[in-house]
C-alpha atoms as a PDB file:
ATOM      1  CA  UNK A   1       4.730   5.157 -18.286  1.00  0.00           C
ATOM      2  CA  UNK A   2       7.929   5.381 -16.199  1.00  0.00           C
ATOM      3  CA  UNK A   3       7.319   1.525 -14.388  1.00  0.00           C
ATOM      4  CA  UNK A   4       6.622   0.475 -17.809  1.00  0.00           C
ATOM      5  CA  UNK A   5      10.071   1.512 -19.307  1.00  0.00           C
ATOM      6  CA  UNK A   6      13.063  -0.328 -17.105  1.00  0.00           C
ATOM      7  CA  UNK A   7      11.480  -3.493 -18.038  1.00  0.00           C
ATOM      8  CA  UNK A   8      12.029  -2.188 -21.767  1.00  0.00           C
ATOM      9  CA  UNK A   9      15.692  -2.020 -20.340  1.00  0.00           C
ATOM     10  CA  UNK A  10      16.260   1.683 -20.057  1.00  0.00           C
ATOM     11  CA  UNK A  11      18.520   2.010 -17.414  1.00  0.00           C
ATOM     12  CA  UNK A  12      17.422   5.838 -16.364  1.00  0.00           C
ATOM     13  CA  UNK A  13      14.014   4.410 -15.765  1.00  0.00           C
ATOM     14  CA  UNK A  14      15.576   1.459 -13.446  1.00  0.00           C
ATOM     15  CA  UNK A  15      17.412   3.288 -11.301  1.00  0.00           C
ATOM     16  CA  UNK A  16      14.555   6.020 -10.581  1.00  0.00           C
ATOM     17  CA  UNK A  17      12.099   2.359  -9.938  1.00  0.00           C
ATOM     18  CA  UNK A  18      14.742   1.262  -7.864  1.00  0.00           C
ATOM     19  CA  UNK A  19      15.228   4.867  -5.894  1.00  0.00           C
ATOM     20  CA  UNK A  20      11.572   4.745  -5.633  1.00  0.00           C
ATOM     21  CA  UNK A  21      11.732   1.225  -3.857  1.00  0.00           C
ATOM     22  CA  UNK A  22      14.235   2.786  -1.691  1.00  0.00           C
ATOM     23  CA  UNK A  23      12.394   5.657  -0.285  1.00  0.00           C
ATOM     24  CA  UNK A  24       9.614   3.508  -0.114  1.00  0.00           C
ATOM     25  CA  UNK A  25      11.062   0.652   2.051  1.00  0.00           C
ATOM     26  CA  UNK A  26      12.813   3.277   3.919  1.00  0.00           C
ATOM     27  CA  UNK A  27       9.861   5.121   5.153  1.00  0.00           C
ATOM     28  CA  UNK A  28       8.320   2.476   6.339  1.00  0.00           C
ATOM     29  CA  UNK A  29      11.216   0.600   7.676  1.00  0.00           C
ATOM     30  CA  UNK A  30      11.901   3.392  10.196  1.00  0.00           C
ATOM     31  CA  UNK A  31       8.446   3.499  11.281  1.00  0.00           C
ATOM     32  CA  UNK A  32       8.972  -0.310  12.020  1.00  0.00           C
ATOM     33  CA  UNK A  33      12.220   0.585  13.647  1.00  0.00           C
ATOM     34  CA  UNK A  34      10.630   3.494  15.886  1.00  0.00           C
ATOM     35  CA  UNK A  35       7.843   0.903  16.984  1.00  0.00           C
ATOM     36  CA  UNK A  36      10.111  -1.715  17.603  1.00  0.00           C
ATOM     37  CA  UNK A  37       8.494  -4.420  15.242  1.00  0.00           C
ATOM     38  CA  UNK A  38      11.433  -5.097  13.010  1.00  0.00           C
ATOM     39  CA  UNK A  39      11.295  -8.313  14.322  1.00  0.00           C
ATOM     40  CA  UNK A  40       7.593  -8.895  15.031  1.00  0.00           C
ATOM     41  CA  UNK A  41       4.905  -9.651  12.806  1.00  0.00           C
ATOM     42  CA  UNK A  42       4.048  -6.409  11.276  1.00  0.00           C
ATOM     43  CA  UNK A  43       1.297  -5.914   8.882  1.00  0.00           C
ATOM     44  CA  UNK A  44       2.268  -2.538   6.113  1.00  0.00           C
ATOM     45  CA  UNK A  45      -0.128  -1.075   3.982  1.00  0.00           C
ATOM     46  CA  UNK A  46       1.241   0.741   1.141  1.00  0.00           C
ATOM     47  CA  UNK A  47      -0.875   3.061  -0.756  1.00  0.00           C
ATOM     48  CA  UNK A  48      -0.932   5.560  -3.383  1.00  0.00           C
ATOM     49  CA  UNK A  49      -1.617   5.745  -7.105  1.00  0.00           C
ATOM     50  CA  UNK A  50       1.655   4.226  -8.128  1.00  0.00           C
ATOM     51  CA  UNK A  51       1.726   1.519  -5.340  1.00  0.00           C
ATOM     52  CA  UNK A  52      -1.943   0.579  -6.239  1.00  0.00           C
ATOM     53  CA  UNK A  53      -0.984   0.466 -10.018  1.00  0.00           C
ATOM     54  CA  UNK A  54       0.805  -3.465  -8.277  1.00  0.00           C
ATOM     55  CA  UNK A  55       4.179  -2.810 -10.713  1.00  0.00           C
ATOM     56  CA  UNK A  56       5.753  -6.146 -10.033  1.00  0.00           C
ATOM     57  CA  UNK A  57       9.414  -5.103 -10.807  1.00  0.00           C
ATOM     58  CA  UNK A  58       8.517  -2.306  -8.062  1.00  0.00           C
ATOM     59  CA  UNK A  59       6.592  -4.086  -5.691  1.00  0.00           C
ATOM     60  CA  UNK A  60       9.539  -7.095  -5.428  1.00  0.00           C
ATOM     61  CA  UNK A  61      12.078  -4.621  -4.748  1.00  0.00           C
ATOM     62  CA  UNK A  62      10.005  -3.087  -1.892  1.00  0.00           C
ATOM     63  CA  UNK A  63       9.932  -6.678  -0.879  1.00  0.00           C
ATOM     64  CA  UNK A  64      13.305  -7.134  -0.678  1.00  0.00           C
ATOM     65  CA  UNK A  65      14.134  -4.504   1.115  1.00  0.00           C
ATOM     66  CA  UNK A  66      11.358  -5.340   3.969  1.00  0.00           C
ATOM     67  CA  UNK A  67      12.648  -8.932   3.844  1.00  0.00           C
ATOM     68  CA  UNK A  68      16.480  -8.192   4.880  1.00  0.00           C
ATOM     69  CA  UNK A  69      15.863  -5.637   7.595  1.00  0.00           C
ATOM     70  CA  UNK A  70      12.053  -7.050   8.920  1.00  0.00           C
ATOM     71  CA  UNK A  71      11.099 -10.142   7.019  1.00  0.00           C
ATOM     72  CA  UNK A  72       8.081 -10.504   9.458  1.00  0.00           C
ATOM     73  CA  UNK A  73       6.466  -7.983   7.730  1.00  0.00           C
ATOM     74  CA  UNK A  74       3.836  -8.743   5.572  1.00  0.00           C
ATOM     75  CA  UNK A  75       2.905  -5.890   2.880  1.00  0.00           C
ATOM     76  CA  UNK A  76      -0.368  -4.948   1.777  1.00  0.00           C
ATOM     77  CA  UNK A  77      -1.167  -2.902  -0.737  1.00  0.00           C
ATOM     78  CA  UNK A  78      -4.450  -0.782  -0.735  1.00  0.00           C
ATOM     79  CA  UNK A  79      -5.911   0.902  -3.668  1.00  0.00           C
ATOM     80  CA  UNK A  80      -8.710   2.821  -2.186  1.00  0.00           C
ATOM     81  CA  UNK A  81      -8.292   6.560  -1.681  1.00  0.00           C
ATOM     82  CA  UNK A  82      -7.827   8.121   1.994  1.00  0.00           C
ATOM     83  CA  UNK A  83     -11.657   9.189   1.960  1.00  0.00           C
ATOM     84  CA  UNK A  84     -12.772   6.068   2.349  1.00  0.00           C
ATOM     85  CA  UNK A  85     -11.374   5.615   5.560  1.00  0.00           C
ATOM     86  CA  UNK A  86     -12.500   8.813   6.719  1.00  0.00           C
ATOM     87  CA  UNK A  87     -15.800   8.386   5.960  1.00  0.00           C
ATOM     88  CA  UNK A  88     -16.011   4.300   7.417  1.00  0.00           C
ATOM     89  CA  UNK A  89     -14.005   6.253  10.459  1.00  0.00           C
ATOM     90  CA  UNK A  90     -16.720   8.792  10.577  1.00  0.00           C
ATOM     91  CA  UNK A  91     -19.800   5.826  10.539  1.00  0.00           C
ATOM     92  CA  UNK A  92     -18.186   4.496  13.413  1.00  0.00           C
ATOM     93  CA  UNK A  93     -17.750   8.013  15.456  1.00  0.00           C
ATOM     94  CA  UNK A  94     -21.186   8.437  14.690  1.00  0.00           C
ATOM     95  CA  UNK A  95     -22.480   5.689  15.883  1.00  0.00           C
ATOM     96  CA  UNK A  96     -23.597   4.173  12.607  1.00  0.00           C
ATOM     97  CA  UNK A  97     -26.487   1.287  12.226  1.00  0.00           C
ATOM     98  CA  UNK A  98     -25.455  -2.177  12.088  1.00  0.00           C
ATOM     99  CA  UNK A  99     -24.364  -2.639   8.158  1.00  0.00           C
ATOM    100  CA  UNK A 100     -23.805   0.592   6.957  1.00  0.00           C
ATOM    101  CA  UNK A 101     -19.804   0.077   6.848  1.00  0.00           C
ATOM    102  CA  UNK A 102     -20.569  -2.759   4.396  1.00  0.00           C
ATOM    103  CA  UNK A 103     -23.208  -0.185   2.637  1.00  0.00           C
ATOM    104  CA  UNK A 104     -20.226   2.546   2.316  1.00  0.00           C
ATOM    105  CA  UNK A 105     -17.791  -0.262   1.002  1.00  0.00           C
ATOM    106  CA  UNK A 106     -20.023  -1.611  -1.407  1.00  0.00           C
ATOM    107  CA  UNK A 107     -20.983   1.876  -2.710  1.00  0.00           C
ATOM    108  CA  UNK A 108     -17.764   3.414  -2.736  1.00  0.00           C
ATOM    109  CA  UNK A 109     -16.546  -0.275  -4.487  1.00  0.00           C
ATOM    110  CA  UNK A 110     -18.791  -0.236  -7.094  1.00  0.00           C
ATOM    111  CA  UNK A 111     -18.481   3.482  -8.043  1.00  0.00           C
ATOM    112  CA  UNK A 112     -14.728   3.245  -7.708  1.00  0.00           C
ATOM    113  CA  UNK A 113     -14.278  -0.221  -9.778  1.00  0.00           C
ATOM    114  CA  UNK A 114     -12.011  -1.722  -6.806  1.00  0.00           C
ATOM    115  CA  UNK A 115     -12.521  -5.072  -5.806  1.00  0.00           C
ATOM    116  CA  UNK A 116     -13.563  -5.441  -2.261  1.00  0.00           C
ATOM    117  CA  UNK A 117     -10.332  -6.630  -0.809  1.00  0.00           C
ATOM    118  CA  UNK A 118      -8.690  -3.414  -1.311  1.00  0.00           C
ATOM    119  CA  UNK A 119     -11.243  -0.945   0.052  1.00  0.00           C
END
């Protein structure tokens, strides 16, 4: 696995983590920057199969990055798939019953093996 490798010390495989943390940080920073919260308290979820694998080496170097050019932005990283936002989205649309958001989570948790603080 490529996050696995630069902390073998292959230097290919640390420059592409560290690209990665670049593209990464830059996305969002310009988001920040467009919504003028580079220096507000910011919450930025991260997401995505390799974000949600929580590679330290890549996860501090996001950090970095956030902290010189918004360090009141606090990143989050979420590990449940776009669907299930969709679908707790499309309870509230609907008009759901009391509880069946925490019904959905549960469900979706327990089918998904994510702990409940990232769905």
């Amino acid at each position: 696995m490529l996050l696995a490798t630069p902390n073998g010390g292959d230097p290919v495989a640390a420059r592409l983590v560290s690209r990665l943390a670049e593209e990464v940080a830059t996305m969002g920073l310009a988001a920040l920057a467009d919504l003028d919260l580079l220096d507000r308290p910011a919450e930025v979820v991260l997401g995505g199969g390799v974000l949600a694998a929580r590679d330290a080496t890549l996860l501090a170097q996001i950090e970095q990055r956030y902290a010189a050019t918004a360090p009141r932005a606090v990143l989050r990283v979420v590990s449940a798939p776009p669907v299930l936002g969709a679908a707790l989205l499309g309870l509230d649309r609907a008009g759901a019953e009391d509880g069946a958001e925490e019904r959905l989570r549960a469900a979706f948790t327990a089918s998904h093996e994510l702990s409940p603080e990232t769905a």
